[in-house]
C-alpha atoms as a PDB file:
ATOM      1  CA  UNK A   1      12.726 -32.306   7.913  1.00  0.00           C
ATOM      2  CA  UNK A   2      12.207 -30.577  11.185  1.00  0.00           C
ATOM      3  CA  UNK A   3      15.204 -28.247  10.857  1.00  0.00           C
ATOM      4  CA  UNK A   4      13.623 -26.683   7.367  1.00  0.00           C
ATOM      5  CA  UNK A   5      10.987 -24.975   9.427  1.00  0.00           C
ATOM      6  CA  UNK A   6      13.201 -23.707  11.726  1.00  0.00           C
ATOM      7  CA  UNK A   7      15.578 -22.745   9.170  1.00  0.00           C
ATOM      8  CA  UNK A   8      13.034 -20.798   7.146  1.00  0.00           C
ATOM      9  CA  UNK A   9      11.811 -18.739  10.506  1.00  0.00           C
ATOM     10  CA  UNK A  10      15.080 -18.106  11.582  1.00  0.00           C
ATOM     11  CA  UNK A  11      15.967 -16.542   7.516  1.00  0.00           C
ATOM     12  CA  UNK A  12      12.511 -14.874   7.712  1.00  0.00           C
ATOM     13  CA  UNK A  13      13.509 -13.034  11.563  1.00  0.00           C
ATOM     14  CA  UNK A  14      16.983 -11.940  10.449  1.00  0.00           C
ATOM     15  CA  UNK A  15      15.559 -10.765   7.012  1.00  0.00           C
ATOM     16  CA  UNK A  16      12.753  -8.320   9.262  1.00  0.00           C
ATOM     17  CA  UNK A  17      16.287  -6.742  10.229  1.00  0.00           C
ATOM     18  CA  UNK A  18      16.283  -3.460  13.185  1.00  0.00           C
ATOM     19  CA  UNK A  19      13.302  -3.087  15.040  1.00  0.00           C
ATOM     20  CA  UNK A  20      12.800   0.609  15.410  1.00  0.00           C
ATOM     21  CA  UNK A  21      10.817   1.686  18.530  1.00  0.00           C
ATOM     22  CA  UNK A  22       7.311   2.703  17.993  1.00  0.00           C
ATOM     23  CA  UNK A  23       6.140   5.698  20.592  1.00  0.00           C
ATOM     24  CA  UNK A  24       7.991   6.340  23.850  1.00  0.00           C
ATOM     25  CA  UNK A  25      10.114   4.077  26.318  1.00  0.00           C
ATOM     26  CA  UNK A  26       6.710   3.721  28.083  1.00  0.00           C
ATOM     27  CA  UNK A  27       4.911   1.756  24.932  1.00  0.00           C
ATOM     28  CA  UNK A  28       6.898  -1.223  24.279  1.00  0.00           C
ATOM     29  CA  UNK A  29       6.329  -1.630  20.942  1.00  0.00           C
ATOM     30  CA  UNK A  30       8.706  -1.854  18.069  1.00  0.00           C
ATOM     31  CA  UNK A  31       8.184  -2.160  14.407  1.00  0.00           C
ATOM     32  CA  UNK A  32      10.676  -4.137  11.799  1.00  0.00           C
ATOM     33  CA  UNK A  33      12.706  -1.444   9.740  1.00  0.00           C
ATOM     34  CA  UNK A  34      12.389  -3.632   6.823  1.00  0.00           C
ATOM     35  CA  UNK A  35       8.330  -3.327   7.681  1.00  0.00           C
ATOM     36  CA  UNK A  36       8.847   0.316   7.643  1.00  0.00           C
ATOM     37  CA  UNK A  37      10.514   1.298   5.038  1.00  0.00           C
ATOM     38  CA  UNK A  38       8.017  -1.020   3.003  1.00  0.00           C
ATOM     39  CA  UNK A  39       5.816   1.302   4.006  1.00  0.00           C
ATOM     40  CA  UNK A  40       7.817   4.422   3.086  1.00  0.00           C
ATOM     41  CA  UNK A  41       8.290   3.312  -0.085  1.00  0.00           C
ATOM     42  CA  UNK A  42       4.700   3.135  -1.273  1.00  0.00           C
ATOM     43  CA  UNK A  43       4.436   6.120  -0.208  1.00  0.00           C
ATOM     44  CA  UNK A  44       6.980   7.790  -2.466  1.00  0.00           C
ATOM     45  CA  UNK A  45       6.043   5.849  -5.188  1.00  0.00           C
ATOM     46  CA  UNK A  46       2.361   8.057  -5.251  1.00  0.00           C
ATOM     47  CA  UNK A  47       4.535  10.775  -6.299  1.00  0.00           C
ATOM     48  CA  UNK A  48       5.481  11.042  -9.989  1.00  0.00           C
ATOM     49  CA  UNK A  49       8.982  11.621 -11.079  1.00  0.00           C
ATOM     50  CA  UNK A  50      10.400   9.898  -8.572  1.00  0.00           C
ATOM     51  CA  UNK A  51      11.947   6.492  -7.635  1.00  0.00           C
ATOM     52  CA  UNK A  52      13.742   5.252  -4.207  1.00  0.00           C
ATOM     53  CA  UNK A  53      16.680   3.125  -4.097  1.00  0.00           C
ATOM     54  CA  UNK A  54      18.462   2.876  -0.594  1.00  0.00           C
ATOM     55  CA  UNK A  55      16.267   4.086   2.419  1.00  0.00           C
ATOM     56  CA  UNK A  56      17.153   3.645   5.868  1.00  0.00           C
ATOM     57  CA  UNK A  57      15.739   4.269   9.006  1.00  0.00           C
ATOM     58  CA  UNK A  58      18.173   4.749  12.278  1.00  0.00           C
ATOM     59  CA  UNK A  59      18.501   6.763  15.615  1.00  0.00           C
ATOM     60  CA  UNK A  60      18.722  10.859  14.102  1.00  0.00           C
ATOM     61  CA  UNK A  61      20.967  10.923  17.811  1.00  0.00           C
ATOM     62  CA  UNK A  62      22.084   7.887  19.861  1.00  0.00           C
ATOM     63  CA  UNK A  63      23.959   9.842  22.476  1.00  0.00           C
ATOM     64  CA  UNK A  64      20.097  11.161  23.375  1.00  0.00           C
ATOM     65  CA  UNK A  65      18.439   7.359  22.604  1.00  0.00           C
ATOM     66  CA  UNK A  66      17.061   5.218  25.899  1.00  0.00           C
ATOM     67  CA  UNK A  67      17.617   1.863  26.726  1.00  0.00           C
ATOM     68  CA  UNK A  68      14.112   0.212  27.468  1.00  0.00           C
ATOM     69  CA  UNK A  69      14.365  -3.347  29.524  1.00  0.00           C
ATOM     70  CA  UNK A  70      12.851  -5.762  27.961  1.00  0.00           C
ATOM     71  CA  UNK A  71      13.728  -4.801  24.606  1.00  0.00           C
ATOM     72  CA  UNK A  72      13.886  -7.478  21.658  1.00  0.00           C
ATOM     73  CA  UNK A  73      17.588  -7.783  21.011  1.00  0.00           C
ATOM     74  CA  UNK A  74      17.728  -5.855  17.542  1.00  0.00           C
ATOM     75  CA  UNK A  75      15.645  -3.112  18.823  1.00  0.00           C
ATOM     76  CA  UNK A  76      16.946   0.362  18.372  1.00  0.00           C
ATOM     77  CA  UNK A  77      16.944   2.370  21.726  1.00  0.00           C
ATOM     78  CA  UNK A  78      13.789   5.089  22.169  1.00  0.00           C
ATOM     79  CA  UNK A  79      14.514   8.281  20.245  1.00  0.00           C
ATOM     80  CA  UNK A  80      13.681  10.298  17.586  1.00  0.00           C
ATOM     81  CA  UNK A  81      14.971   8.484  14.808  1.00  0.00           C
ATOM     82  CA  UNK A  82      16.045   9.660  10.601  1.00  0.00           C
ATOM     83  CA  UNK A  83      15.210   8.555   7.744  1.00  0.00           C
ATOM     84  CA  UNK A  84      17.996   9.260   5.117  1.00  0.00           C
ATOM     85  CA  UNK A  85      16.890   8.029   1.434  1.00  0.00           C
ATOM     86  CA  UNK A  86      18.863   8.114  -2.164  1.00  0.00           C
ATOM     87  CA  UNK A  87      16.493   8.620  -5.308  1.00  0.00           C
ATOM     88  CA  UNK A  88      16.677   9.250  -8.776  1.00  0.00           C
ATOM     89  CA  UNK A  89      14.785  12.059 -10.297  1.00  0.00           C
ATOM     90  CA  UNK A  90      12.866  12.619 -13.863  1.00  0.00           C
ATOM     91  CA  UNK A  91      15.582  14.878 -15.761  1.00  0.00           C
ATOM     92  CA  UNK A  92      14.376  17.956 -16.912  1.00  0.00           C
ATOM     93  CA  UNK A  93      12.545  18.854 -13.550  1.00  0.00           C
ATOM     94  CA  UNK A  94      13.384  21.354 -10.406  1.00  0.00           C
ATOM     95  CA  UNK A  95      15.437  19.281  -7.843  1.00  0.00           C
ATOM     96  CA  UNK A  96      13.914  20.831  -4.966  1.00  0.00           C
ATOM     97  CA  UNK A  97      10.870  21.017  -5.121  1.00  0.00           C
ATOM     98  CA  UNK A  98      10.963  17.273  -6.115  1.00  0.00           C
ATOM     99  CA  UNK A  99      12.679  16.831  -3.135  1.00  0.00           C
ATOM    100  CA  UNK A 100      10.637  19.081  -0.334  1.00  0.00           C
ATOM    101  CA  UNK A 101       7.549  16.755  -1.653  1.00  0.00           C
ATOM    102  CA  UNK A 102       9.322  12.972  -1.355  1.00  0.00           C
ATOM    103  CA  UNK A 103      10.636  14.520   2.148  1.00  0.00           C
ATOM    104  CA  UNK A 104       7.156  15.549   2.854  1.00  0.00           C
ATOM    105  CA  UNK A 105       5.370  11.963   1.933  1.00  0.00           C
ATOM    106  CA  UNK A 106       8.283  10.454   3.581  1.00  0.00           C
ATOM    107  CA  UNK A 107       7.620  12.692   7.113  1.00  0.00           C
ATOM    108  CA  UNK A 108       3.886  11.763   6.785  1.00  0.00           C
ATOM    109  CA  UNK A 109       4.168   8.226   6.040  1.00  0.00           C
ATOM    110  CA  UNK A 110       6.418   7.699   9.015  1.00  0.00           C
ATOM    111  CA  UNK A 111       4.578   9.946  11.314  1.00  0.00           C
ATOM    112  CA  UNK A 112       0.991   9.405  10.045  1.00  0.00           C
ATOM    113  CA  UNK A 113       0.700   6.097   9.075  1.00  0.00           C
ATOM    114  CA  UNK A 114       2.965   4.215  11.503  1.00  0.00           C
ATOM    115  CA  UNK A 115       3.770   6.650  14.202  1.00  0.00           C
ATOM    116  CA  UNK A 116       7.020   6.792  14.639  1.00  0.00           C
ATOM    117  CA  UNK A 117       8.704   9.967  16.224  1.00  0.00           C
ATOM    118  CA  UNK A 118      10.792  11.393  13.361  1.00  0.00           C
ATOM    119  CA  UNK A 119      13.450  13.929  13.284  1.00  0.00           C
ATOM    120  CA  UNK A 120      14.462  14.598  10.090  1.00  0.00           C
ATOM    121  CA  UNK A 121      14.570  12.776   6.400  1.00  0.00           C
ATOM    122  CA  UNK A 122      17.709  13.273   4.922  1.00  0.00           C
ATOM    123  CA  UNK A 123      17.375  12.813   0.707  1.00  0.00           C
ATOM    124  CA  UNK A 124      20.069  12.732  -1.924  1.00  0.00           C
ATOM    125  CA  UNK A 125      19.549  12.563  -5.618  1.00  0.00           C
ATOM    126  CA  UNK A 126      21.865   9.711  -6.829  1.00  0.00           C
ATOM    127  CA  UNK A 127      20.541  10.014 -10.202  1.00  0.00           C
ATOM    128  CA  UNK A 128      18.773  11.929 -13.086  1.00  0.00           C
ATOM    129  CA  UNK A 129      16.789   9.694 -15.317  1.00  0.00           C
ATOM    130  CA  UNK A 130      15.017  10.678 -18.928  1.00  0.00           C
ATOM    131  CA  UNK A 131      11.631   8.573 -17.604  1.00  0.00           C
ATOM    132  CA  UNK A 132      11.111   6.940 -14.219  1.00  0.00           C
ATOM    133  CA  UNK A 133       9.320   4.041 -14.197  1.00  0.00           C
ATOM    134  CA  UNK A 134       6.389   3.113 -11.531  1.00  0.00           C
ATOM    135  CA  UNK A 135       7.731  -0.304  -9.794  1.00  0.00           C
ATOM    136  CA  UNK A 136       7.144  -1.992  -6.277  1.00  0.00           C
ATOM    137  CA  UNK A 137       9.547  -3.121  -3.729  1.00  0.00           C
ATOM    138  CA  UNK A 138      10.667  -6.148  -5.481  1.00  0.00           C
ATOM    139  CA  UNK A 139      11.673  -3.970  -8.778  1.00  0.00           C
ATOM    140  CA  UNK A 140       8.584  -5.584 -10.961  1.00  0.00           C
ATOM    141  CA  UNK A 141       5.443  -3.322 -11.927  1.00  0.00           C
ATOM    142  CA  UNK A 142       3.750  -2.074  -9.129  1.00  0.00           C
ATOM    143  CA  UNK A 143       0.138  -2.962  -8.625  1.00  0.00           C
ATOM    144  CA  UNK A 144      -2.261  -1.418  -5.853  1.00  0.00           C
ATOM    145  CA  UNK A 145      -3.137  -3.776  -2.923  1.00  0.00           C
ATOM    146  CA  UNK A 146      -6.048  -4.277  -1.093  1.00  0.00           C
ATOM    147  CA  UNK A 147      -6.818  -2.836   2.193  1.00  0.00           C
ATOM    148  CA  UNK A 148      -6.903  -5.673   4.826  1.00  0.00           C
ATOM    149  CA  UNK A 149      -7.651  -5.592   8.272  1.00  0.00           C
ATOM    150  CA  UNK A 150      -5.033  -5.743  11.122  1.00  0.00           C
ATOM    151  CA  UNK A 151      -4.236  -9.291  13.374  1.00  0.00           C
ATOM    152  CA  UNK A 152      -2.488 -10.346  16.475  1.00  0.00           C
ATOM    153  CA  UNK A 153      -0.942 -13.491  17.670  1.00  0.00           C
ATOM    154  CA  UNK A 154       0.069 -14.018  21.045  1.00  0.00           C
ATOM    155  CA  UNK A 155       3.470 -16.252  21.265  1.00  0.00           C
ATOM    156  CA  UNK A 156       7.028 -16.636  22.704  1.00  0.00           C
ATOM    157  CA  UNK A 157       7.052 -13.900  24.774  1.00  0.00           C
ATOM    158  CA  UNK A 158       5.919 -10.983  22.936  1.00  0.00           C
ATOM    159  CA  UNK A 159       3.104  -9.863  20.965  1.00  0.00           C
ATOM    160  CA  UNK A 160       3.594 -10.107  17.145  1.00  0.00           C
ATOM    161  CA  UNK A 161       1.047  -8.139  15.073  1.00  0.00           C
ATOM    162  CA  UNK A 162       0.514  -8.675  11.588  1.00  0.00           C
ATOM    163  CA  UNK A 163      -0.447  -5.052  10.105  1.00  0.00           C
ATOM    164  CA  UNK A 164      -1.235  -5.027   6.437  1.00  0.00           C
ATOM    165  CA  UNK A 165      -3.358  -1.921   4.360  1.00  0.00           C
ATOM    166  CA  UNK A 166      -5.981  -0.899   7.499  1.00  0.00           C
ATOM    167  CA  UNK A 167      -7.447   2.575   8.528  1.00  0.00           C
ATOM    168  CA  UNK A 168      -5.908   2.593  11.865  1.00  0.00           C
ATOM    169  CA  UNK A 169      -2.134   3.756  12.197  1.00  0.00           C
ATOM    170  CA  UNK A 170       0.513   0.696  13.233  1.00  0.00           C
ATOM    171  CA  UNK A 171       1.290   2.483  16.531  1.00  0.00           C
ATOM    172  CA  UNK A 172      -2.453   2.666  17.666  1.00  0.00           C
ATOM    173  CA  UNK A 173      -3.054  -0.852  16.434  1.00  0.00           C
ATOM    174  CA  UNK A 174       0.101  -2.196  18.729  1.00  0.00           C
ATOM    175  CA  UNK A 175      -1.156  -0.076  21.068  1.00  0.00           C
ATOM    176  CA  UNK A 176      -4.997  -1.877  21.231  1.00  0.00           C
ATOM    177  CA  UNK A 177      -3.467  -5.230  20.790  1.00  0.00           C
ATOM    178  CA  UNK A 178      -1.175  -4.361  23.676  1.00  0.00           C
ATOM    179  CA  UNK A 179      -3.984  -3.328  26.092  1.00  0.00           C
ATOM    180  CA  UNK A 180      -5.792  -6.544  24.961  1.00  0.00           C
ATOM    181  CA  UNK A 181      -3.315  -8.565  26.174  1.00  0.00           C
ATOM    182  CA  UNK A 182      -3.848 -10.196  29.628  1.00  0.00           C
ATOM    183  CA  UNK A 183      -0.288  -9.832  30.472  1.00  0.00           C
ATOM    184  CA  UNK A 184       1.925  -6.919  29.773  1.00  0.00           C
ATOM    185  CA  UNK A 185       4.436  -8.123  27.136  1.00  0.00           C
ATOM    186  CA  UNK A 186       6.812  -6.581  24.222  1.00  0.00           C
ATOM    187  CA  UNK A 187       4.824  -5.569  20.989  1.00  0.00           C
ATOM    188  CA  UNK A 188       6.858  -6.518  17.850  1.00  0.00           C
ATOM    189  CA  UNK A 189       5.056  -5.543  14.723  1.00  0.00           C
ATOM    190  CA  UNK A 190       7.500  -7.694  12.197  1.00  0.00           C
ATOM    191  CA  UNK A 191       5.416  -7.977   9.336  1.00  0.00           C
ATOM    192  CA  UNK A 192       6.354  -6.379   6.381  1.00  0.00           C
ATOM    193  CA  UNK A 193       3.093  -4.960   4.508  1.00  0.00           C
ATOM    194  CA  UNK A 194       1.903  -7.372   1.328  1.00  0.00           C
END
């Protein structure tokens, strides 16, 4: 029965998938892409007209990404990183400005909300659609959540904070959970938003 636990944790680490690197080399702190583009997601999903399928978040240029030491193992190197998106559209409706405000709730929700240096969101419109339909992450209705407030845990090395719906940006809570810490450690925020 023992290796079920372990089994589950390691499905539940692999499933976080990249970290992406939250601030500068000089922060330490990465958040899980999968935790991100959770994120990103809501966000679009405020704006009518419009639904996200594939989303991804990656280095916008690797050649000028930096190494940190200490870096979890899947974390992306330090740089300005892209977000590059596919939706479908309502039918009947002006493509770009559709697009110039999912890019723009996209840029804020990545820059805003979780802090994370941003060069450019890259959209295509995969599809034109007679009605979109409002639906979460999982593909079922969407419902609204409430806010929570965030937590920390201290273990195996690194600092894993649990960030759900809060006032306070991801980056500045890793940040205060970081300087909290008695010892200097890695800041992982893995978890994905409920």
């Amino acid at each position: 029965m023992t290796a079920d636990p372990w089994a589950r944790e390691v499905r539940r680490e692999l499933a976080l998938g990249r970290l992406l690197p939250l601030g500068g080399p000089a922060d330490g702190c990465w958040i899980a892409e999968s935790a991100a583009a959770r994120v990103l997601r809501r966000a679009a999903a405020t704006l009518p007209d419009v639904r996200v399928g594939a989303l991804r978040l990656g280095l916008a240029d690797p050649a000028a990404a930096v190494r940190v030491g200490g870096a979890p193992p899947s974390a992306l190197p330090v740089g300005p990183l892209r977000v590059t998106a596919d939706f479908a559209a309502a039918a009947g409706r002006p493509l770009p400005p559709l697009a110039d405000a999912l890019r723009s709730v996209l840029w804020e929700a990545a820059t805003g909300t979780l802090g994370l240096s941003l060069a450019c969101v890259d959209l295509r419109v995969t599809e034109l659609l007679e009605h979109v339909e409002e639906v979460d992450d999982e593909g079922g209705p969407s419902e609204p959540s409430e806010p929570c407030e965030p937590s920390a845990v201290l273990g195996g090395g690194a600092l894993r904070i649990t960030v759900t719906a809060g006032g306070r940006s991801v980056l500045e809570t890793a940040r205060a959970a970081a300087a909290a810490s008695p010892d200097p450690v890695p800041v992982l925020v893995t978890a994905v938003l409920p």
